[in-house]
Protein backbone atom coordinates (compact mmCIF):
# COMPACT_ATOMS: atom_id res chain seq x y z
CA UNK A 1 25.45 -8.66 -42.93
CA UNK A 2 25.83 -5.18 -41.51
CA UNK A 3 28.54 -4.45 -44.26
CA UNK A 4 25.97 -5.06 -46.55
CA UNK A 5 23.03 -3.20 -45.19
CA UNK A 6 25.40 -0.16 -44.86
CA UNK A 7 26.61 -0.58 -48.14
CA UNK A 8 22.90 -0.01 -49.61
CA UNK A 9 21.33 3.25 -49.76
CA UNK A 10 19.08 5.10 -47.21
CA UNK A 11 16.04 4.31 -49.22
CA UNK A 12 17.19 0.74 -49.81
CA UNK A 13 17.82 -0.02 -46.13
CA UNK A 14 14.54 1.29 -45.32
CA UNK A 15 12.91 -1.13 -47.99
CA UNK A 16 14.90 -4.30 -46.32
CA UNK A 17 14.30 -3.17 -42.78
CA UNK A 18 10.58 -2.98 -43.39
CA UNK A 19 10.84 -6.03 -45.10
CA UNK A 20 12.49 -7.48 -42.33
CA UNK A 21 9.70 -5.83 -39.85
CA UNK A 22 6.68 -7.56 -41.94
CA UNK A 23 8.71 -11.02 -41.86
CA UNK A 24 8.84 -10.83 -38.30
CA UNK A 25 5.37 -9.66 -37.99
CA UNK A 26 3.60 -12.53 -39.81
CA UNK A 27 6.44 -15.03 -38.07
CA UNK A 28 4.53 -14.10 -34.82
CA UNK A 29 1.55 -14.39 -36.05
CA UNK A 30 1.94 -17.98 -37.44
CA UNK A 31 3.80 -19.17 -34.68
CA UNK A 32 2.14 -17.11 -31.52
CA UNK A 33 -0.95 -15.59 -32.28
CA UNK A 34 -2.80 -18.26 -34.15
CA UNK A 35 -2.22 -21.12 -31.67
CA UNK A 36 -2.86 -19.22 -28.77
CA UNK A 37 -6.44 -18.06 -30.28
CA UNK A 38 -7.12 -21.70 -31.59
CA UNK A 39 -6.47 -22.75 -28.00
CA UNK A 40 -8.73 -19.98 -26.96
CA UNK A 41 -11.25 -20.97 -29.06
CA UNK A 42 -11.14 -24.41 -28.22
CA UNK A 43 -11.89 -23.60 -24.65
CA UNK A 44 -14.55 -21.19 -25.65
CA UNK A 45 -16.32 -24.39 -27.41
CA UNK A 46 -15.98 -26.57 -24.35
CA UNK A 47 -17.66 -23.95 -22.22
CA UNK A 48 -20.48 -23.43 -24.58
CA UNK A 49 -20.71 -27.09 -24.60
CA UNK A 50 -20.84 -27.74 -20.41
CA UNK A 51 -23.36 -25.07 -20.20
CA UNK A 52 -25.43 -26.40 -22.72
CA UNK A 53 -25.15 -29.73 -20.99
CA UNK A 54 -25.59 -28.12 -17.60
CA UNK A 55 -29.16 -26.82 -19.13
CA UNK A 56 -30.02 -30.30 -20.42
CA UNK A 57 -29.51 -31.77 -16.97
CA UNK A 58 -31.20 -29.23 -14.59
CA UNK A 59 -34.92 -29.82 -15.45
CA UNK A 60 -33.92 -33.95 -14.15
CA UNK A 61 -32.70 -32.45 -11.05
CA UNK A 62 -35.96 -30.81 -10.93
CA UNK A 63 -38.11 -33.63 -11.52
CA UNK A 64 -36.32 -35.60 -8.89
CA UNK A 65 -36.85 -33.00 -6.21
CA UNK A 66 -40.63 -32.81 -7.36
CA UNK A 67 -41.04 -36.35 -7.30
CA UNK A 68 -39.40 -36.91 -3.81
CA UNK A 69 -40.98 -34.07 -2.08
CA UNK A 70 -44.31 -34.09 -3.55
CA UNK A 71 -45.95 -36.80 -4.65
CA UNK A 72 -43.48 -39.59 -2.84
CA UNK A 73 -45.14 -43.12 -2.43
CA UNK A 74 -45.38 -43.56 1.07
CA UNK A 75 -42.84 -46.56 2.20
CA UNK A 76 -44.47 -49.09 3.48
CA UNK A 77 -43.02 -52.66 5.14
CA UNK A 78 -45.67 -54.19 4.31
CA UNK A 79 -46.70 -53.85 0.33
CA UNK A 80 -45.04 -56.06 -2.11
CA UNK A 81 -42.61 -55.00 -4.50
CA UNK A 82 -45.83 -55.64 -7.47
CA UNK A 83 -47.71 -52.53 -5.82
CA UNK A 84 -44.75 -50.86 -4.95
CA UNK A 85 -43.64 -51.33 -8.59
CA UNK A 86 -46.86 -50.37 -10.16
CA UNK A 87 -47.16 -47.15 -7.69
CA UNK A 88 -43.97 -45.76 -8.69
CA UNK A 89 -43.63 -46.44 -12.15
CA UNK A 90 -46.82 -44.44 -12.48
CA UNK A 91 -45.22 -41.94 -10.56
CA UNK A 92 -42.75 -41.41 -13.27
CA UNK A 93 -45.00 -42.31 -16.16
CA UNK A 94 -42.78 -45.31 -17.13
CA UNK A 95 -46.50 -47.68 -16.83
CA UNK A 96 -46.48 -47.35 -20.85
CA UNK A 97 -43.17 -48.71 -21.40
CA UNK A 98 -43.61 -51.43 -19.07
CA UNK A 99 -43.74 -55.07 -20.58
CA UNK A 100 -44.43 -58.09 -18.04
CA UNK A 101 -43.72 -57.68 -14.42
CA UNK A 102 -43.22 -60.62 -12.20
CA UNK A 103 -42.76 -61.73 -8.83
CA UNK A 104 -39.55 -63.80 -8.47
CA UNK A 105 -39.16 -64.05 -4.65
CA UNK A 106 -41.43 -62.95 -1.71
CA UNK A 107 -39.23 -59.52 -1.58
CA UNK A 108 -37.96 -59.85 -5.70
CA UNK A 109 -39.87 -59.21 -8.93
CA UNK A 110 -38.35 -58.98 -12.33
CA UNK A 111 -39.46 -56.36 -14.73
CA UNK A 112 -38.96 -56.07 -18.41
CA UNK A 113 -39.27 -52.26 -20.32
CA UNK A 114 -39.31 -51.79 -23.72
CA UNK A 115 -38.42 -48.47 -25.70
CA UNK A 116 -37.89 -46.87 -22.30
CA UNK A 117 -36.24 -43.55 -21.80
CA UNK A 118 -32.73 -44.58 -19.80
CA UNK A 119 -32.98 -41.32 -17.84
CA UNK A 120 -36.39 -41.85 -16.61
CA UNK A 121 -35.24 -45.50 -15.86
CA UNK A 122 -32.74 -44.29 -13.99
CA UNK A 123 -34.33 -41.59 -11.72
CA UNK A 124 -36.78 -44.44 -11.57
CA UNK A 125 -34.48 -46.81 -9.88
CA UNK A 126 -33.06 -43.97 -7.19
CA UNK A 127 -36.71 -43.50 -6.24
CA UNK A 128 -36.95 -47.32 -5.56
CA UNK A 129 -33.15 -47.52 -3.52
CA UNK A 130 -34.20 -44.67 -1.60
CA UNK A 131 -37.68 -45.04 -0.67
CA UNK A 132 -37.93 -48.63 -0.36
CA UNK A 133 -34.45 -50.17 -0.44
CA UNK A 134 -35.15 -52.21 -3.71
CA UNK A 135 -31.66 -53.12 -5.50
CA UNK A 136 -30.81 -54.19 -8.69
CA UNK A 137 -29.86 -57.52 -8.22
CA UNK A 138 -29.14 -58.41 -11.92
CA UNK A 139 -30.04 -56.79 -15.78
CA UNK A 140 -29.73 -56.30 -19.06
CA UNK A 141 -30.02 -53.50 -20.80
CA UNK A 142 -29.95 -53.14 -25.05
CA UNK A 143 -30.61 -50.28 -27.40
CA UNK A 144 -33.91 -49.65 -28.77
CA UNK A 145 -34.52 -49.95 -31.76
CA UNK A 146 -37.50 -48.74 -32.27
CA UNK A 147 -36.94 -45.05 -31.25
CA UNK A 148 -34.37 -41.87 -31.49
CA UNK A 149 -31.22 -41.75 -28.70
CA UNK A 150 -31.85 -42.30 -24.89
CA UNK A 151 -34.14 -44.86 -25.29
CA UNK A 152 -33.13 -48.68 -24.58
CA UNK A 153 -34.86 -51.95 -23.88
CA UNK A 154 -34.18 -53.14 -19.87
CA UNK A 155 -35.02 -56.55 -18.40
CA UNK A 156 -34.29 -55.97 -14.47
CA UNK A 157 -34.46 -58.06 -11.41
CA UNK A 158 -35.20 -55.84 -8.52
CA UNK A 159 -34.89 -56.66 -4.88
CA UNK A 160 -35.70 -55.81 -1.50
CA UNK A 161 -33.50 -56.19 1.58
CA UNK A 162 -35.95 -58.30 4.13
């Protein structure tokens, strides 16, 4: 090979070197460059995406603070999980999507939602757990169908430890 490229003439060699260079050149960037900045971008997507996520869930971790510090439904051993029921799901504003509540034990009541949000069901639920150590002893939950994403249908049977 390097009887060849001596054999050629200056102007020649210079042609196939620089050839050579630009081969090279776009070899590194197929092979180097262009994976590394797809990875790159890849990651930059995911970030966007976790921070856009991160901003969806932040106001819920405000309305749980609100709702726990300020207007909290005082625990009491005496009310029955109907009032408490009632109290806090107007508390949260679930009272529209509620369909039938009723009592199954002294310390039980089942309660059936339709076209509820699932994230206000949830944050729902933590309020009861926490403030009045009502469980979710059994449920079923389906999609909605009447409404857009997040919002499901929920039959629940709630409980209280005596």
């Amino acid at each position: 090979m390097m009887d060849w490229l001596d054999s050629l003439e200056s102007r020649e060699r210079l042609f196939v070197l620089g050839g050579a260079v630009a081969v090279v050149l776009a070899l590194l960037y197929a092979f180097v460059w262009t994976p590394l900045d797809k990875g790159h971008r890849s990651l930059q997507s995911s970030v966007t995406d976790w921070e856009r996520s991160l901003a969806e869930l932040r106001p819920l971790r405000g309305a749980q603070t609100t709702t726990t510090s300020g207007s909290r439904p005082v625990a009491s051993g005496n009310q029955t999980p109907v009032v408490i029921v009632d109290q806090t799901l107007r508390v949260r504003g679930l009272d529209r999507s509620l369909r039938r509540s009723q009592p199954t034990t002294s310390n039980g009541i089942r309660v059936e939602f339709e076209n509820v949000a699932f994230d206000d069901l949830v944050l729902w639920l933590n309020d009861l757990s926490s403030q009045y150590a009502m469980q979710v002893a059994s449920g079923s939950l389906s999609i909605s169908t009447q409404a857009g994403p997040g919002r499901i249908n929920a039959t629940l049977t709630l409980e209280r430890a005596p």
